[in-house]
N, C-alpha and C. Protein backbone atom coordinates (compact mmCIF):
# COMPACT_ATOMS: atom_id res chain seq x y z
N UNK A 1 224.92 141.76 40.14
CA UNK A 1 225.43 143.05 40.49
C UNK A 1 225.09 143.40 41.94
N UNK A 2 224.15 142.95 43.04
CA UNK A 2 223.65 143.41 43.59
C UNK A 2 222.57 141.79 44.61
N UNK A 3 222.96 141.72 45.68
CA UNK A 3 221.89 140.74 46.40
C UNK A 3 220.84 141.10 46.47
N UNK A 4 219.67 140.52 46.50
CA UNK A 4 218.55 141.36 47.05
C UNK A 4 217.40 140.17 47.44
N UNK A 5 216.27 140.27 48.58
CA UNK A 5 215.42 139.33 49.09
C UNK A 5 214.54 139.58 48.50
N UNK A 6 214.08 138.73 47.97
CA UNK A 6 212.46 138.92 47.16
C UNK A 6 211.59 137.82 47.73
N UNK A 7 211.75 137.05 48.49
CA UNK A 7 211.29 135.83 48.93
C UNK A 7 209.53 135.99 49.28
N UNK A 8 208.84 135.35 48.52
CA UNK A 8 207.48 135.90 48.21
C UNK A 8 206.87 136.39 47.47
N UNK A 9 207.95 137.03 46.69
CA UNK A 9 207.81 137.93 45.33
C UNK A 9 206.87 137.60 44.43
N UNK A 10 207.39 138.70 43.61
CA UNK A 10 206.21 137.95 42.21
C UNK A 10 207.67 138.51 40.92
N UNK A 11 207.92 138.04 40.18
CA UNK A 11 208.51 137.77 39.21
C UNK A 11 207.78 138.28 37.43
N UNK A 12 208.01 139.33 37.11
CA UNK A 12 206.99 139.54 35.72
C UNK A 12 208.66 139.24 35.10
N UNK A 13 207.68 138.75 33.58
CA UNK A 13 208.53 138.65 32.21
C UNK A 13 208.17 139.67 31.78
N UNK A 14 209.53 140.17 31.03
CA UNK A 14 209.40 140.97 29.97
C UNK A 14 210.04 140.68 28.96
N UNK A 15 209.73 139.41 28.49
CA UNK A 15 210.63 139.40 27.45
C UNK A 15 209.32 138.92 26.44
N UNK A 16 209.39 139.73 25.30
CA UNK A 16 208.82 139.65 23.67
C UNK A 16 208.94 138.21 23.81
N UNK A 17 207.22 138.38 23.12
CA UNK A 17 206.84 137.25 22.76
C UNK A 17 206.40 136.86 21.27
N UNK A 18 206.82 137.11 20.18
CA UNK A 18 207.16 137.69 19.09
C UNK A 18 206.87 138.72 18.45
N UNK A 19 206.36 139.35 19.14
CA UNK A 19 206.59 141.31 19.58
C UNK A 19 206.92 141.98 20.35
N UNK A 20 206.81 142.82 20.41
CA UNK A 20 207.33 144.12 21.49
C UNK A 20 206.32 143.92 22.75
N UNK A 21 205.56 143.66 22.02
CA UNK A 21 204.36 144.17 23.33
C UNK A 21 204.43 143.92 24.85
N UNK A 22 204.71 142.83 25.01
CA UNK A 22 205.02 142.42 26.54
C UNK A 22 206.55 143.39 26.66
N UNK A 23 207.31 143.22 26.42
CA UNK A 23 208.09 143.93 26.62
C UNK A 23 207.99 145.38 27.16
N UNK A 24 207.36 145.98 26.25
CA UNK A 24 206.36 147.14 26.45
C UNK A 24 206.01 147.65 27.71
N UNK A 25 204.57 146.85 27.37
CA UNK A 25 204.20 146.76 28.66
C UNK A 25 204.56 146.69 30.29
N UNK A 26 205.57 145.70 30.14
CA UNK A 26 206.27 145.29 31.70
C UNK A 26 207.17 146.60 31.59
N UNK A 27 207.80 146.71 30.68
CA UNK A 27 208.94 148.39 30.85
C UNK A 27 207.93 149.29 31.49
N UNK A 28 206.83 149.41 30.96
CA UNK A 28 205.96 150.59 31.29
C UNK A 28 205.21 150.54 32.52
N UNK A 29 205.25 149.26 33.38
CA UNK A 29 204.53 148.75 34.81
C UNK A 29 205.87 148.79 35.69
N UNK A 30 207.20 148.59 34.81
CA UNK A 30 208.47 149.14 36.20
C UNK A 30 208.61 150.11 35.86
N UNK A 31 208.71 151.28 34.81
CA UNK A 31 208.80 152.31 34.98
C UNK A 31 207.89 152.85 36.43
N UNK A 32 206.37 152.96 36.52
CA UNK A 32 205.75 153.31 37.36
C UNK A 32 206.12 153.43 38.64
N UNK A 33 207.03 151.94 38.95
CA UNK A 33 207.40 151.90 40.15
C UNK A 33 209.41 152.30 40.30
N UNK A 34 209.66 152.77 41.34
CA UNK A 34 211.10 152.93 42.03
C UNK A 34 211.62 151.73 41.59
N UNK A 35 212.39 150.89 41.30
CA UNK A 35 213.49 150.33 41.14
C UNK A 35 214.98 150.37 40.84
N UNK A 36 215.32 149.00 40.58
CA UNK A 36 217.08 149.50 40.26
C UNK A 36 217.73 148.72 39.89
N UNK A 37 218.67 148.68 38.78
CA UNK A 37 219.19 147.28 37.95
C UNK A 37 220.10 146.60 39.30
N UNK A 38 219.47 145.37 38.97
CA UNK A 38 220.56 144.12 40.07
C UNK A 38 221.03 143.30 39.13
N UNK A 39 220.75 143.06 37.81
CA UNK A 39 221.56 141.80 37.60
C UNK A 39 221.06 142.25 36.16
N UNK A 40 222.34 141.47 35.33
CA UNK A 40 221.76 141.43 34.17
C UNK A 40 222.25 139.83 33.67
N UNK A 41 221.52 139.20 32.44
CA UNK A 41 221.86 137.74 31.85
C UNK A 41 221.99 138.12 30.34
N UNK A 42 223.80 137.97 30.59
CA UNK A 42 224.49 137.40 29.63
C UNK A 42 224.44 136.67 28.86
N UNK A 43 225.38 136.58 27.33
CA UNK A 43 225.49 135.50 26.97
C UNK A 43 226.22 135.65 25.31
N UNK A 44 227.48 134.96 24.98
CA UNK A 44 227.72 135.21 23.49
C UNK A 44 227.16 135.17 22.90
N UNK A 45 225.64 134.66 22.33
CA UNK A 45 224.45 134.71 21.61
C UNK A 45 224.23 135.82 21.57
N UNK A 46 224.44 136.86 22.65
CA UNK A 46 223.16 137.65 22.83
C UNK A 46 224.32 138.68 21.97
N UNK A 47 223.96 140.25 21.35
CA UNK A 47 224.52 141.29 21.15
C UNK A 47 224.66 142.16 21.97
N UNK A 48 225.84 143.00 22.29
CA UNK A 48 226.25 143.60 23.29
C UNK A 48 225.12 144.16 23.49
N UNK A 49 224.47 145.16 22.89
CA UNK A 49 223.88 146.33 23.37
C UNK A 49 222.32 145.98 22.34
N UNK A 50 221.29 146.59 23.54
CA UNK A 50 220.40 145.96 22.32
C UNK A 50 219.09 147.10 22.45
N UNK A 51 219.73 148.62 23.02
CA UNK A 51 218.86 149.67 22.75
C UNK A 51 219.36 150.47 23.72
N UNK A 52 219.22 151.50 23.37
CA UNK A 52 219.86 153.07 23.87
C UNK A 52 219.35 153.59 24.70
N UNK A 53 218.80 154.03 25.58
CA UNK A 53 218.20 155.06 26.58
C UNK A 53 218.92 156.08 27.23
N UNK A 54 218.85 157.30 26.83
CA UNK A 54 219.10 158.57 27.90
C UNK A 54 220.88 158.70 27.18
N UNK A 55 220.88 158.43 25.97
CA UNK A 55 221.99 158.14 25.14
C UNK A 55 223.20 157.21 26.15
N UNK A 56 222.23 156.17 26.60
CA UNK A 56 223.59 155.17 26.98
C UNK A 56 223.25 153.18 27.32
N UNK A 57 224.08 153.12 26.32
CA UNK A 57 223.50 151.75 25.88
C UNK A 57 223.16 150.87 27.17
N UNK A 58 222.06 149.91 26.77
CA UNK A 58 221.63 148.58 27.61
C UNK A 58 222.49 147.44 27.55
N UNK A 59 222.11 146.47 28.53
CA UNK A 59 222.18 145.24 28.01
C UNK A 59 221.35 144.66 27.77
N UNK A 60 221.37 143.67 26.77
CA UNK A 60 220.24 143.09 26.31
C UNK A 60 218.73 142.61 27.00
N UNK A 61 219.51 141.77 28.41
CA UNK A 61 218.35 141.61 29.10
C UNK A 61 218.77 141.83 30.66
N UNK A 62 217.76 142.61 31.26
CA UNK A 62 218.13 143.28 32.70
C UNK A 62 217.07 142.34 33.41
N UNK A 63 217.94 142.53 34.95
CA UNK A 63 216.74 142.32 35.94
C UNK A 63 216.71 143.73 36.81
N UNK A 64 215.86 144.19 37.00
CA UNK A 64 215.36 145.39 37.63
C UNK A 64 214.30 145.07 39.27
N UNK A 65 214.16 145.41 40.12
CA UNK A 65 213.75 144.99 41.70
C UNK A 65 213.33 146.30 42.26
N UNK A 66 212.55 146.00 42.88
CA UNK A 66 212.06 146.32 44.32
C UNK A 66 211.85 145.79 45.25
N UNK A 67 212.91 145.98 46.13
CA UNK A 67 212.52 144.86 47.49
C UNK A 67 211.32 145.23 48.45
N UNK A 68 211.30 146.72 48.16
CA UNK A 68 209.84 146.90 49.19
C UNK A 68 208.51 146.49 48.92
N UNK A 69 208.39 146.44 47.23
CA UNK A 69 207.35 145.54 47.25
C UNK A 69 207.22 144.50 46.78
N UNK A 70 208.43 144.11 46.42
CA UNK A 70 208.95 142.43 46.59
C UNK A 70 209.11 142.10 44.89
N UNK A 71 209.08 142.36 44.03
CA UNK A 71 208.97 142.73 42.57
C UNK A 71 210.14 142.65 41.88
N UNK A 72 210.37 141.94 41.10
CA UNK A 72 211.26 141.86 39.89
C UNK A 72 210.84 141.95 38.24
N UNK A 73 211.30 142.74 37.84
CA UNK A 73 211.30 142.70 36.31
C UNK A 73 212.24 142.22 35.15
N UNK A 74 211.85 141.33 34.63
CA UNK A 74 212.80 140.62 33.61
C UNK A 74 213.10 141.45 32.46
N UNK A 75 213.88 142.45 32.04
CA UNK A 75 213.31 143.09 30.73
C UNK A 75 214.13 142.89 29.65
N UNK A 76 213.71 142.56 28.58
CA UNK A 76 214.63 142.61 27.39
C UNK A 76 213.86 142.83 26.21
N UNK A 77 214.58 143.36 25.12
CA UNK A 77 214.13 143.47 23.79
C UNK A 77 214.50 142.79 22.89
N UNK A 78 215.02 141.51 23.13
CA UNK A 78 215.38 140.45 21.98
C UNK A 78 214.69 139.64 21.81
N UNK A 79 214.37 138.70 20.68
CA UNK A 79 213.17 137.76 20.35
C UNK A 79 214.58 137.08 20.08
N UNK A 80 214.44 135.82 20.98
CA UNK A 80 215.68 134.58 21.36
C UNK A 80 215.41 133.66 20.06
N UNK A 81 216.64 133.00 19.67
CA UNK A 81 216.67 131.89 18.81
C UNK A 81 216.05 130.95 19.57
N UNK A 82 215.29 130.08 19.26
CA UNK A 82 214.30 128.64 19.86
C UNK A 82 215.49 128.31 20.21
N UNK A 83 216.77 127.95 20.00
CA UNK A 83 217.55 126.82 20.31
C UNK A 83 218.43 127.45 21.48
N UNK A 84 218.16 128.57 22.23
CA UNK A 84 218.72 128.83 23.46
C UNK A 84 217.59 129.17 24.35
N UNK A 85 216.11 129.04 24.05
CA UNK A 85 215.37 128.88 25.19
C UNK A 85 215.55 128.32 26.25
N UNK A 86 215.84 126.89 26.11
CA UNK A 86 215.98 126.14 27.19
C UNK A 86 216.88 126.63 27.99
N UNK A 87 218.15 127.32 27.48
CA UNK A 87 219.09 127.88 28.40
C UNK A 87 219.07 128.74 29.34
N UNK A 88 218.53 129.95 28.61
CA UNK A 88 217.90 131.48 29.09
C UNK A 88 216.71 131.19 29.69
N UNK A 89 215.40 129.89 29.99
CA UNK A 89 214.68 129.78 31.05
C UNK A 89 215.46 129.26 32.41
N UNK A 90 216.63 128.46 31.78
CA UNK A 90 217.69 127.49 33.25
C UNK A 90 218.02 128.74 33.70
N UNK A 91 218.41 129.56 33.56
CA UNK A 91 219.26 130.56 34.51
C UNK A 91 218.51 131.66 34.76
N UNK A 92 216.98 131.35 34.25
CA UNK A 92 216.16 132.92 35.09
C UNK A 92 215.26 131.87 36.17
N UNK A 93 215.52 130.65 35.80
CA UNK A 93 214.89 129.97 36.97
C UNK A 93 215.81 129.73 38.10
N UNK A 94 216.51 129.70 38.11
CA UNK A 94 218.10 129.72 38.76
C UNK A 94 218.05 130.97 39.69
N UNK A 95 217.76 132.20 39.05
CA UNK A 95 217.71 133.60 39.60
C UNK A 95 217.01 133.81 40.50
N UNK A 96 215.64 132.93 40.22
CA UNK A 96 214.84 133.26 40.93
C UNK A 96 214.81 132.51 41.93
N UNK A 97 215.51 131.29 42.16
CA UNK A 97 215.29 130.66 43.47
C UNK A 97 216.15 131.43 44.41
């Protein structure tokens, strides 16, 4: 959605690790800070919408940034089928180069 330089960055996951909790958590460490959705990762696996906020649906899994302090957030609330891991790590490693 959006270019942005992070070169140096630091990169957090938020994606459940067969709970909420990381998820959680990282929502609640970018909340703190200014950011702004740049990208989100797709995919027919995934379900359109996968939680509501401010009555208006998500996508499943966002990337969220700050370029001023160099920061990306991975966030999602889905616990992935094992058999598209490998996929959904290729293209957030992809993102991040």
């Amino acid at each position: 959605m959006k270019k942005v330089n992070l070169r140096g960055g630091t990169l957090i996951d938020g994606f459940p690790s067969g709970a909420l909790a990381n998820s959680i958590a990282s929502t609640c460490f970018m909340n703190s800070v200014l950011n702004e959705l740049v990208s989100i990762i797709d995919s027919p696996s995934f379900p359109p919408v996968s939680m509501v906020s401010n009555g208006i649906g998500n996508f499943p899994t966002r990337i969220y940034t700050n370029e001023n302090l160099r920061v990306a957030f991975l966030i999602s609330e889905l616990n992935f089928d094992p058999s598209i891991y490998y996929y959904v790590s290729r293209t957030i490693l992809r993102w991040a180069r």
